[in-house]
PDB file of N, CA and C in Angstrom:
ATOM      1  N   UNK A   1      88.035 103.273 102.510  1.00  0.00           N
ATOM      2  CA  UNK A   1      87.814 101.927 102.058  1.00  0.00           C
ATOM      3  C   UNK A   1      88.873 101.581 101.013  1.00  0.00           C
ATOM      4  N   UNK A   2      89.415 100.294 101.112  1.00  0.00           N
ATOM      5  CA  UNK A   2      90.612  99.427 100.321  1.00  0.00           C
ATOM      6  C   UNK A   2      89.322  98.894  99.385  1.00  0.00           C
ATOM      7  N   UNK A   3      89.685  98.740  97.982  1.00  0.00           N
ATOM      8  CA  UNK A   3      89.233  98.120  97.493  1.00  0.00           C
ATOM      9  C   UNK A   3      90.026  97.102  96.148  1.00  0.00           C
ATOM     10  N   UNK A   4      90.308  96.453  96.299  1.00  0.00           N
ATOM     11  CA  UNK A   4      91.644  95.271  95.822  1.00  0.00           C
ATOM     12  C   UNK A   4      91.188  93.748  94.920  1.00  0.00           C
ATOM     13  N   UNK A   5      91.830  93.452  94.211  1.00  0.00           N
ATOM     14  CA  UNK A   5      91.236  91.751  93.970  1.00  0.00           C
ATOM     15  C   UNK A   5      92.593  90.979  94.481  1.00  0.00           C
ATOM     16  N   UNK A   6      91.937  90.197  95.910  1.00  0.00           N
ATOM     17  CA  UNK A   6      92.928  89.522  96.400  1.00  0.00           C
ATOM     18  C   UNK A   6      93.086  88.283  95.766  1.00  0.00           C
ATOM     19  N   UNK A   7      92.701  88.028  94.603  1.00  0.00           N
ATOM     20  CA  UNK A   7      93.456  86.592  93.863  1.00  0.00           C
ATOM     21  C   UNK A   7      94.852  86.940  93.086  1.00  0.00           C
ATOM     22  N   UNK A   8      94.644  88.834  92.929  1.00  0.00           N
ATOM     23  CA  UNK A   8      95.630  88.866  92.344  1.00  0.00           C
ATOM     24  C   UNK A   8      97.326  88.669  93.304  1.00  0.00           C
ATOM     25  N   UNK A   9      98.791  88.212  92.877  1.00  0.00           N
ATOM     26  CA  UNK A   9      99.819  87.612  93.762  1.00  0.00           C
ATOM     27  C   UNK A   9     100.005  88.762  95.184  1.00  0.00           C
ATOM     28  N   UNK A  10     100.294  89.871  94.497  1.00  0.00           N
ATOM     29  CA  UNK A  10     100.822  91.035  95.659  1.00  0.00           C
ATOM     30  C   UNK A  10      99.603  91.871  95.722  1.00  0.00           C
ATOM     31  N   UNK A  11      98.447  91.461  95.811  1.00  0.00           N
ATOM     32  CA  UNK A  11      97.217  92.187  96.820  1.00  0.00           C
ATOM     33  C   UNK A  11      97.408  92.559  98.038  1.00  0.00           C
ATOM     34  N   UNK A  12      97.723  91.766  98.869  1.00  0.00           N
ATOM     35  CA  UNK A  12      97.816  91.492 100.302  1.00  0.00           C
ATOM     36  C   UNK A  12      98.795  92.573 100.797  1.00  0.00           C
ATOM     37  N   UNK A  13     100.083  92.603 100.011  1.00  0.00           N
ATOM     38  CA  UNK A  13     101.641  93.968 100.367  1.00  0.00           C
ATOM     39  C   UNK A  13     100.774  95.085  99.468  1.00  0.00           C
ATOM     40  N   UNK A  14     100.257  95.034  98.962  1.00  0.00           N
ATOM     41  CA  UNK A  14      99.396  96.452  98.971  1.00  0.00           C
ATOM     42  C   UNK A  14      98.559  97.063  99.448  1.00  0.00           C
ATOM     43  N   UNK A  15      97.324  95.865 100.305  1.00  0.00           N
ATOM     44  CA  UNK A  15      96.945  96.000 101.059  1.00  0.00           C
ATOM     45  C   UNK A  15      97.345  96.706 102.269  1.00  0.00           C
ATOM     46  N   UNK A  16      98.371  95.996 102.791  1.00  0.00           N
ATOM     47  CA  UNK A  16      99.331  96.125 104.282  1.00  0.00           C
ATOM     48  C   UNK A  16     100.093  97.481 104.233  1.00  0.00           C
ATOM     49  N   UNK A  17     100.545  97.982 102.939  1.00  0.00           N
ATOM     50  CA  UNK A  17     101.143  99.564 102.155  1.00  0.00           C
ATOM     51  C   UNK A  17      99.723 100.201 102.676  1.00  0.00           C
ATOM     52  N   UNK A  18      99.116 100.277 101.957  1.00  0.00           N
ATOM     53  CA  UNK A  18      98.225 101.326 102.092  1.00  0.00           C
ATOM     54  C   UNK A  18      97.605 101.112 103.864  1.00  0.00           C
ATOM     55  N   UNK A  19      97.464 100.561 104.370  1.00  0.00           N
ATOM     56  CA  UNK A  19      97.380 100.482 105.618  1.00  0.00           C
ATOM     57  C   UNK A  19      98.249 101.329 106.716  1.00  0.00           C
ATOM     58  N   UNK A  20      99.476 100.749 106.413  1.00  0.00           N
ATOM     59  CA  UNK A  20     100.478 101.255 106.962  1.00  0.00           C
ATOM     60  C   UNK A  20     100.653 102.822 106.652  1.00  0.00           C
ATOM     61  N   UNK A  21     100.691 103.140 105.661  1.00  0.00           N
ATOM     62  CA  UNK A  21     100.404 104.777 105.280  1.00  0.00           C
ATOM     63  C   UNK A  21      99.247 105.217 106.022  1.00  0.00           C
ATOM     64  N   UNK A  22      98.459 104.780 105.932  1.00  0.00           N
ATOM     65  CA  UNK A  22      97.544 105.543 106.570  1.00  0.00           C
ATOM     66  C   UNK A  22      97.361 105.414 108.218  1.00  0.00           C
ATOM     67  N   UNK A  23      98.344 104.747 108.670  1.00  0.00           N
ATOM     68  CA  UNK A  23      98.569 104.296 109.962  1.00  0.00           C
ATOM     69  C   UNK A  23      97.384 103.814 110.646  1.00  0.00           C
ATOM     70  N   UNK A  24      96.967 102.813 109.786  1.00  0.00           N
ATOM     71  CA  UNK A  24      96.194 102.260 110.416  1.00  0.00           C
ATOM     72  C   UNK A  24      96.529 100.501 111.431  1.00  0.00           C
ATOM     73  N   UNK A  25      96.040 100.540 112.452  1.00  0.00           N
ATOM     74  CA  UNK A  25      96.481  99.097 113.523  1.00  0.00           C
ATOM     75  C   UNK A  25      95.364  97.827 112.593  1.00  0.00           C
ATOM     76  N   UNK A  26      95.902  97.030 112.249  1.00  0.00           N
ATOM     77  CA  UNK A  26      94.909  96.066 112.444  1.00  0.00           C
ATOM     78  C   UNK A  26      95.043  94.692 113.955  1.00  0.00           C
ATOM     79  N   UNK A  27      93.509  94.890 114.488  1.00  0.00           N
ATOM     80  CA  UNK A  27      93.680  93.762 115.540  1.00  0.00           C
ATOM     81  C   UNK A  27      93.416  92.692 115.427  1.00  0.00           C
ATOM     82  N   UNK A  28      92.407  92.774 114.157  1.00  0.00           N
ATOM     83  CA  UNK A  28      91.946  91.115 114.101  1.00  0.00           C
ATOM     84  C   UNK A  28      91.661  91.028 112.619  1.00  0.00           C
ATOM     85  N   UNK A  29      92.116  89.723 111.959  1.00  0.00           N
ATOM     86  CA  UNK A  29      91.981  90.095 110.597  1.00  0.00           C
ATOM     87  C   UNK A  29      90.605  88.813 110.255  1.00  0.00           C
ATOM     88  N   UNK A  30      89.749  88.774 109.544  1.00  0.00           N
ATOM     89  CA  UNK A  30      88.830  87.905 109.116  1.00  0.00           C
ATOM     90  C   UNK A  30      88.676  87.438 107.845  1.00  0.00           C
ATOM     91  N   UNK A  31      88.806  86.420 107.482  1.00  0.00           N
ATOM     92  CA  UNK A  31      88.742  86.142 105.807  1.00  0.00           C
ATOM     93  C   UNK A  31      87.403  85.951 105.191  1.00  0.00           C
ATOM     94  N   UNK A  32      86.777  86.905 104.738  1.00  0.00           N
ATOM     95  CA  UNK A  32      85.378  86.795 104.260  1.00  0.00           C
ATOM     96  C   UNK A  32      85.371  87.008 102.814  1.00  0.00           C
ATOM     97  N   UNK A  33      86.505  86.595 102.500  1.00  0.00           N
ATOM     98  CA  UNK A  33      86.891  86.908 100.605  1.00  0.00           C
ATOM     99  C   UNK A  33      86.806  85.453 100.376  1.00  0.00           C
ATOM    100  N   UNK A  34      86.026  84.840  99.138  1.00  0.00           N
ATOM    101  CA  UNK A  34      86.108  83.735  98.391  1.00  0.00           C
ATOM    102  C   UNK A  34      85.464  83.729  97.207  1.00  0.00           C
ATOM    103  N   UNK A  35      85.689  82.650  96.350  1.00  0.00           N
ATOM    104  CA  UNK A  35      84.879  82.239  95.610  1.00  0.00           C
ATOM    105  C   UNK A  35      84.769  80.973  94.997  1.00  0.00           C
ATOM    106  N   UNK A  36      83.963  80.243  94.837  1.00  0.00           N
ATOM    107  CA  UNK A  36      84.474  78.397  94.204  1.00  0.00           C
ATOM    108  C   UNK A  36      83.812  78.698  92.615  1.00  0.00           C
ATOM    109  N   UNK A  37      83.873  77.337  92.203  1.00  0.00           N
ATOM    110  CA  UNK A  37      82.943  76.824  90.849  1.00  0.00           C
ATOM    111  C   UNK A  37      82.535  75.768  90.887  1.00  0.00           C
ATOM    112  N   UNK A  38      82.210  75.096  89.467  1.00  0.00           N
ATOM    113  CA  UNK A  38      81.631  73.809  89.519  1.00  0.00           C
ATOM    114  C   UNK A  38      81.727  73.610  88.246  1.00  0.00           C
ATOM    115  N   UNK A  39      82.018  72.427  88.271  1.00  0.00           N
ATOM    116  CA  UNK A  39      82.281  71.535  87.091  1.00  0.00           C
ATOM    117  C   UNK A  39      83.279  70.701  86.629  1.00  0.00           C
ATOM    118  N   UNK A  40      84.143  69.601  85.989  1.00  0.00           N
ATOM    119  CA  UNK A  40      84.895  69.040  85.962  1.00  0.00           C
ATOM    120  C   UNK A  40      86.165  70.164  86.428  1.00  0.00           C
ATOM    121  N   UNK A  41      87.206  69.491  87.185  1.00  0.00           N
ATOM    122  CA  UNK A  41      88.667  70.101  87.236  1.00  0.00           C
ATOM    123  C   UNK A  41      89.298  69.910  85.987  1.00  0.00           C
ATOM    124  N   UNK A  42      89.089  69.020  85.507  1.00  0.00           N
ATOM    125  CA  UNK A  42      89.892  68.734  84.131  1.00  0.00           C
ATOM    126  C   UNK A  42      89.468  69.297  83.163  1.00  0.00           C
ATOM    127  N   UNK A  43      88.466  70.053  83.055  1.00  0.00           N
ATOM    128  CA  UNK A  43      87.977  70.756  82.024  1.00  0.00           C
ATOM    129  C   UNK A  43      88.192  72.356  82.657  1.00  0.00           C
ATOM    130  N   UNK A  44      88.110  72.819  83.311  1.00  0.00           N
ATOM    131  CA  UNK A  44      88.104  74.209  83.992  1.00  0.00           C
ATOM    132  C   UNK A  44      88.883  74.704  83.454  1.00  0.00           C
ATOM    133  N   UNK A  45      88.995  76.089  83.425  1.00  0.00           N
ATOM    134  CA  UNK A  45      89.632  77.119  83.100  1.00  0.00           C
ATOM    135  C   UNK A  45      91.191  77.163  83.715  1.00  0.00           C
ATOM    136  N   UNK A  46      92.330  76.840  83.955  1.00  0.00           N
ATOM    137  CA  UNK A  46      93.066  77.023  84.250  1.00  0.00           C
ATOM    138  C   UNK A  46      93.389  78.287  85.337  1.00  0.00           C
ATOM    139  N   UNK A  47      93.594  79.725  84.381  1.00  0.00           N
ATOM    140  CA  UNK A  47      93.560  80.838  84.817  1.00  0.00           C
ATOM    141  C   UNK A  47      92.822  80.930  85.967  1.00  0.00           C
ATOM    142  N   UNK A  48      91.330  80.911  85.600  1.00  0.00           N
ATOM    143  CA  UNK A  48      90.096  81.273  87.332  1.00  0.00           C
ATOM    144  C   UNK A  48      90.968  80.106  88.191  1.00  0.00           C
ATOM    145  N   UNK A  49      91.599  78.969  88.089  1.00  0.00           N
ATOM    146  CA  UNK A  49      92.183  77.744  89.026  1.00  0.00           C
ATOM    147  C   UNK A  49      93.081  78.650  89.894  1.00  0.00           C
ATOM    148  N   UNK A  50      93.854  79.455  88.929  1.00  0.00           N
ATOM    149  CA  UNK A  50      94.894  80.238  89.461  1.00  0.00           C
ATOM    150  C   UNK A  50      94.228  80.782  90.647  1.00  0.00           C
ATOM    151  N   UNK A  51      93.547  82.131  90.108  1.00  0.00           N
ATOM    152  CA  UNK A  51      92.994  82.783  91.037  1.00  0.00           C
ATOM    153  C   UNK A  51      92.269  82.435  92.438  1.00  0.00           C
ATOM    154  N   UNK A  52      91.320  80.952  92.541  1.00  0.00           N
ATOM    155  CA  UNK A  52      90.947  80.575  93.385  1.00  0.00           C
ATOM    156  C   UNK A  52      91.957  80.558  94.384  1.00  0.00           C
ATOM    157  N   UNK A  53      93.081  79.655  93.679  1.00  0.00           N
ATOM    158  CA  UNK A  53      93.925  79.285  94.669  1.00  0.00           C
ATOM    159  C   UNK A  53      94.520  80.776  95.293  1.00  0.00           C
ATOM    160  N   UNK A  54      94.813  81.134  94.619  1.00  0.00           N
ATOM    161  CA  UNK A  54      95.638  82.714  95.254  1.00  0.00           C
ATOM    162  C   UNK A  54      94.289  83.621  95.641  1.00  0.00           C
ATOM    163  N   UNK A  55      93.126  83.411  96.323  1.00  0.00           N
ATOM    164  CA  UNK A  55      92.324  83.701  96.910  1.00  0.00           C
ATOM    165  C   UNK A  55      92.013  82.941  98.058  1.00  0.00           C
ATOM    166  N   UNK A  56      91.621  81.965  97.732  1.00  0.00           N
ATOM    167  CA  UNK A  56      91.340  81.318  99.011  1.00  0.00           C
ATOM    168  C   UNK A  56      92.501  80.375  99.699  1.00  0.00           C
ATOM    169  N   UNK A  57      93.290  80.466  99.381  1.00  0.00           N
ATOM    170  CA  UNK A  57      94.398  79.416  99.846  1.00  0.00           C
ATOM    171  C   UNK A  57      95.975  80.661 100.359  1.00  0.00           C
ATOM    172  N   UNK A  58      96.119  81.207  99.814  1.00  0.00           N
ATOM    173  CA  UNK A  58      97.154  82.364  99.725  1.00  0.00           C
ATOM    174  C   UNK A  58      96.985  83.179 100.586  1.00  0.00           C
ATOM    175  N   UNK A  59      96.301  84.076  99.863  1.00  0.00           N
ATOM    176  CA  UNK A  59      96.125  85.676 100.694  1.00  0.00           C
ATOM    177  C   UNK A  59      95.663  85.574 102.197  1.00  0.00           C
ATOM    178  N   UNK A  60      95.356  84.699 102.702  1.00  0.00           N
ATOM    179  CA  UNK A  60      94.929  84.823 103.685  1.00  0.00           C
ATOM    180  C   UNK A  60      96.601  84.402 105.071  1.00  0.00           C
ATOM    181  N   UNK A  61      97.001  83.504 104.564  1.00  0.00           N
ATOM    182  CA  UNK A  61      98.453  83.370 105.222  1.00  0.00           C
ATOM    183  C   UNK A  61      99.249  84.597 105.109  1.00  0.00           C
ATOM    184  N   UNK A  62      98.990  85.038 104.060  1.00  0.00           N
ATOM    185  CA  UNK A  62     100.187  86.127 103.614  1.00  0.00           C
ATOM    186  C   UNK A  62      99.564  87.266 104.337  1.00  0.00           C
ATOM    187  N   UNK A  63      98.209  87.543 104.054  1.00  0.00           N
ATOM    188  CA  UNK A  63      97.974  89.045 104.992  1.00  0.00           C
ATOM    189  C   UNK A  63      98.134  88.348 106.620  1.00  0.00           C
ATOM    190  N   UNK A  64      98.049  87.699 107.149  1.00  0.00           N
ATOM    191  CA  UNK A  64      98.414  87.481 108.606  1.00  0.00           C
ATOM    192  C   UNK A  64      99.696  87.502 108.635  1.00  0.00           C
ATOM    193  N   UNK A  65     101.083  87.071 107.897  1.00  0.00           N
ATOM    194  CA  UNK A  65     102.483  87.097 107.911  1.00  0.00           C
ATOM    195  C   UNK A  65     102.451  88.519 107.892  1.00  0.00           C
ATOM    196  N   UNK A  66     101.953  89.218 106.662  1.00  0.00           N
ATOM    197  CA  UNK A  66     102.169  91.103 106.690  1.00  0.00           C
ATOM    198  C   UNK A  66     102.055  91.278 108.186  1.00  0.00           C
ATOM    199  N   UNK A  67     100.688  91.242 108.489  1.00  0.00           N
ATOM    200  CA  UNK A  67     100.121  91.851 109.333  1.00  0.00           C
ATOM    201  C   UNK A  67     100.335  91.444 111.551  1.00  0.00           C
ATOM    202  N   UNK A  68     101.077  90.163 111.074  1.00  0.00           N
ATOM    203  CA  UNK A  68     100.790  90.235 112.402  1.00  0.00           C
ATOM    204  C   UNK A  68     102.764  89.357 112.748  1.00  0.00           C
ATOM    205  N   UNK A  69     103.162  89.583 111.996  1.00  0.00           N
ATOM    206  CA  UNK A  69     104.746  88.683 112.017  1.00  0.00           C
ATOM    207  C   UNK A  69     105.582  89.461 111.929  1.00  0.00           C
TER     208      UNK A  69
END
């Protein structure tokens, strides 16, 4: 088992590293990683903004480019 925080930027090429070492195929990849909030945007935390975005918006293009391009 990988265990990673994909909001962080290069999750995903570490992901795909340790994969690849261990020679493992991936055939189908599924995005079941997220997380939202609530409450004004203009007041929010900046930082967690970061992370959302480089969670749910990011990693998921980028591990299919690793993984299947």
């Amino acid at each position: 088992m990988i265990s990673i925080d994909l909001s962080e930027q290069f999750a995903p090429k570490e992901i795909c590293n340790e994969l690849r070492a261990q020679k493992i195929q991936i055939d189908y990849l599924i995005n079941y990683a997220g997380f939202g909030d609530f409450g004004l945007f203009a007041e929010s935390n900046w930082e967690k903004q970061l992370q959302k975005i480089n969670l749910n918006i990011t990693a998921l293009p980028y591990l299919t480019r690793l993984f299947f391009f």
